[in-house]
C-alpha atoms as a PDB file:
ATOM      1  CA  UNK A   1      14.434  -3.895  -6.639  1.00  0.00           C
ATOM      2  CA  UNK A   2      10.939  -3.736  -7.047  1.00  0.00           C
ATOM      3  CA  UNK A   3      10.524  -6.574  -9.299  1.00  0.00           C
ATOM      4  CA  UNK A   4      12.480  -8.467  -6.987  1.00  0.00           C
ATOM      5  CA  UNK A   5      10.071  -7.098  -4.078  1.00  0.00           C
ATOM      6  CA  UNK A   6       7.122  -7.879  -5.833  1.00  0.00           C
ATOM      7  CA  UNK A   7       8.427 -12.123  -6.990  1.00  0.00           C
ATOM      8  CA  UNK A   8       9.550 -12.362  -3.261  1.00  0.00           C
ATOM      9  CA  UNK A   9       6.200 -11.016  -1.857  1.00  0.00           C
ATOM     10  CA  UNK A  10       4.215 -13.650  -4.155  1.00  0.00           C
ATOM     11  CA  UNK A  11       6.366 -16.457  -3.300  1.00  0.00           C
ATOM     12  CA  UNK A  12       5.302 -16.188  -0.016  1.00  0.00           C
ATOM     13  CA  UNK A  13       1.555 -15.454  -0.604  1.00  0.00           C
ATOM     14  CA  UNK A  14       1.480 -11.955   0.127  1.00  0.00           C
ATOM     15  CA  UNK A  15      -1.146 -10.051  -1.169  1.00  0.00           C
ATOM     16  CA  UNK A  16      -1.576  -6.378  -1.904  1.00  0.00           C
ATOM     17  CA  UNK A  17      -4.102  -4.740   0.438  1.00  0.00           C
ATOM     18  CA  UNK A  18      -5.036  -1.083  -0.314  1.00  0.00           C
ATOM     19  CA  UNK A  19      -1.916   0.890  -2.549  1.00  0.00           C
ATOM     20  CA  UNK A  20      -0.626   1.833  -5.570  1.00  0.00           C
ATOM     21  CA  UNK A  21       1.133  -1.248  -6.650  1.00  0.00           C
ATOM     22  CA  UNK A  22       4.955  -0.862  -6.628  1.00  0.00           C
ATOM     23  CA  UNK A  23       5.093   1.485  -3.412  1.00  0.00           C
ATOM     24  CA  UNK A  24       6.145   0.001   0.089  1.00  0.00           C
ATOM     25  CA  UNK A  25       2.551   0.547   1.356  1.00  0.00           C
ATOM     26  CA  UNK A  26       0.969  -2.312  -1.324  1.00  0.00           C
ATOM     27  CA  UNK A  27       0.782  -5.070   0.730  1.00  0.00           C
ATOM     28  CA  UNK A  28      -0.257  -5.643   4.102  1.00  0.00           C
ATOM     29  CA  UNK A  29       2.841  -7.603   5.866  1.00  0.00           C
ATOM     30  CA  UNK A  30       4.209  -3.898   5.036  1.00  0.00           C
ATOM     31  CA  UNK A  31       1.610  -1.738   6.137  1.00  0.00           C
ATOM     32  CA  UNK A  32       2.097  -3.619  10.056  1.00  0.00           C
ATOM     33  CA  UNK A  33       5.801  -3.264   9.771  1.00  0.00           C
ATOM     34  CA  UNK A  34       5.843   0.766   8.789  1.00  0.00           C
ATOM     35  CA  UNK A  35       2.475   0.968  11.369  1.00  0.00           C
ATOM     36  CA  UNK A  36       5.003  -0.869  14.361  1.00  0.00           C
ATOM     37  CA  UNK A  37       8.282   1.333  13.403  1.00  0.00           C
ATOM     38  CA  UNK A  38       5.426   4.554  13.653  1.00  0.00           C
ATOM     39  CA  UNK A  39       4.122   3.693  16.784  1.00  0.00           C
ATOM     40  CA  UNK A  40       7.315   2.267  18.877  1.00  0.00           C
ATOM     41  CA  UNK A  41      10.025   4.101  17.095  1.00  0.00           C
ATOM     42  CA  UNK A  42       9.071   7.796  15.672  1.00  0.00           C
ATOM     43  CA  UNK A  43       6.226   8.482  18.308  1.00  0.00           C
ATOM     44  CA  UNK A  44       7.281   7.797  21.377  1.00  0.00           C
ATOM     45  CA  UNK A  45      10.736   9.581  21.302  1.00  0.00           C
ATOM     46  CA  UNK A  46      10.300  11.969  19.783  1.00  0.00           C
ATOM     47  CA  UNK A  47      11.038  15.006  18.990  1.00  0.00           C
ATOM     48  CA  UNK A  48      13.714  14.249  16.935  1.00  0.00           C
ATOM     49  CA  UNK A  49      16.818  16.382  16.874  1.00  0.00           C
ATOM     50  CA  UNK A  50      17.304  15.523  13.366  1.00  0.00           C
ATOM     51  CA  UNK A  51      17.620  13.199  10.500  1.00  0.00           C
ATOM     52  CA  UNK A  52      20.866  11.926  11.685  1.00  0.00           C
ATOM     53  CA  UNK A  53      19.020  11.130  15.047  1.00  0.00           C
ATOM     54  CA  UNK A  54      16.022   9.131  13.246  1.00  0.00           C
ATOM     55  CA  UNK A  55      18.434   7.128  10.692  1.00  0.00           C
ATOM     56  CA  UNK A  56      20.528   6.014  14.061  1.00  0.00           C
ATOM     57  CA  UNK A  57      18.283   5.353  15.699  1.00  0.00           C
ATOM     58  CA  UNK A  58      16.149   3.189  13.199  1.00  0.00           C
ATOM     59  CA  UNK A  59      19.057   1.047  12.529  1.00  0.00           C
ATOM     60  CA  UNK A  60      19.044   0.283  16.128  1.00  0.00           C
ATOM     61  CA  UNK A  61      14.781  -0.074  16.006  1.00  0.00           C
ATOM     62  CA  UNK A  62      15.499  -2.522  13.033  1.00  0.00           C
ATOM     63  CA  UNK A  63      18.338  -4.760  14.432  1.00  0.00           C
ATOM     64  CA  UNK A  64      16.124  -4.943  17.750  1.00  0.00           C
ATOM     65  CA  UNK A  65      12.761  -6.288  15.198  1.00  0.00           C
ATOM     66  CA  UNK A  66      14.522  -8.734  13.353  1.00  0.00           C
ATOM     67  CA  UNK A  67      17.106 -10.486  15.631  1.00  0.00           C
ATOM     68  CA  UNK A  68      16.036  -9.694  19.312  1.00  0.00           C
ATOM     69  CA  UNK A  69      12.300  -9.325  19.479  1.00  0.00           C
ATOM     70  CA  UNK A  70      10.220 -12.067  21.063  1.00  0.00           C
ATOM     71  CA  UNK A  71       7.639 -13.035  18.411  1.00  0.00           C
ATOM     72  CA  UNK A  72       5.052 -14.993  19.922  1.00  0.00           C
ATOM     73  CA  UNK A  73       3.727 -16.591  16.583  1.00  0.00           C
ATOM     74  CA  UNK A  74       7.195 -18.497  16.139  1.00  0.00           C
ATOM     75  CA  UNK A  75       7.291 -19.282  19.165  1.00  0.00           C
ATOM     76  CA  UNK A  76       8.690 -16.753  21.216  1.00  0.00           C
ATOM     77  CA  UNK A  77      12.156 -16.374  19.424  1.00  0.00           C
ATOM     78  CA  UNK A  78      13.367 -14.084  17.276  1.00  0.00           C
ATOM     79  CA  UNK A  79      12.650 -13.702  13.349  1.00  0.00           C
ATOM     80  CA  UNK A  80      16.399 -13.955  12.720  1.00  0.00           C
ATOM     81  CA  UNK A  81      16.572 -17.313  14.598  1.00  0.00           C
ATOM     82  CA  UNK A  82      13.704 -18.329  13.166  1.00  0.00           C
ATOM     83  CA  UNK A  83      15.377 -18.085   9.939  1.00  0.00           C
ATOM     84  CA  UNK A  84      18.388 -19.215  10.663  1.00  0.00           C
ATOM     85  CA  UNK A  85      16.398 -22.560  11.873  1.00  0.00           C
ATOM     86  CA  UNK A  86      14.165 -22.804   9.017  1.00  0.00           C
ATOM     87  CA  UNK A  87      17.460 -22.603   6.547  1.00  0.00           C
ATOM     88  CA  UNK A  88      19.204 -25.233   8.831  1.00  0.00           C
ATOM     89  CA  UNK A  89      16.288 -27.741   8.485  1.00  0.00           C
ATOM     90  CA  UNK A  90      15.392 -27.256   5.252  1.00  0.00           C
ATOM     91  CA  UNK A  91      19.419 -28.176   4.151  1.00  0.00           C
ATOM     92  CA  UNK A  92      19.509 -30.806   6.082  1.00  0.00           C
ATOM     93  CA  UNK A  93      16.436 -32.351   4.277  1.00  0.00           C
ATOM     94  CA  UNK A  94      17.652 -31.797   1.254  1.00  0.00           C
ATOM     95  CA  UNK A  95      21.012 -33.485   1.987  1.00  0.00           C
ATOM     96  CA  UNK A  96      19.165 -36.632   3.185  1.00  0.00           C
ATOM     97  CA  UNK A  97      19.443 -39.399   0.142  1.00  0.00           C
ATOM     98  CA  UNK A  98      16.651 -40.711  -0.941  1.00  0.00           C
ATOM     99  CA  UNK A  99      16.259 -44.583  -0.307  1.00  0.00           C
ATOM    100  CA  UNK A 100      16.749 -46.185  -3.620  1.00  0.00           C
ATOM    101  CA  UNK A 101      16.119 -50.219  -4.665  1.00  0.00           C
ATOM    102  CA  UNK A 102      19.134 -52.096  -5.408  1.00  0.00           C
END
């Protein structure tokens, strides 16, 4: 998994800020993401009952981030669509033929 981490992260120009490398914390994109689940998640309701109660209710903090949060820097729809649209267009270029002389 890690290697697979650590290809994706560099195909997409992610760096490693401060962190051992290999850990979840070696990269900045990472660092935001655990910083955002911290602050909106774990902190404000709180106190937990138990585990149970924080794995539930993360699953429900992480299907919220990545298919119905507003992101403003892809234009105010969700990562998920954003995706989905990205995929979509990138297809369809690739199924466009290529003008050729005859």
């Amino acid at each position: 998994m890690s290697v697979a981490y650590t290809e994706r992260l560099a195909e997409i120009g992610a760096r490693p800020s401060i962190g051992s490398i290999g850990d979840s914390y070696d990269n900045s994109l990472a660092e935001s993401v655990n910083g955002l689940y911290k602050s909106e998640l774990i902190r404000r309701r709180s106190p937990w009952r138990h585990a149970e109660h924080v794995e539930l209710e993360t699953l429900g903090w992480v299907d919220w981030f990545n298919n119905r949060r507003l992101h403003s820097e892809l234009g105010d729809i969700p990562p998920a669509e954003y995706e989905h649209n990205h995929y979509a267009r990138t297809r369809s270029q690739q199924q466009t033929p290529t003008p050729t002389r005859t």
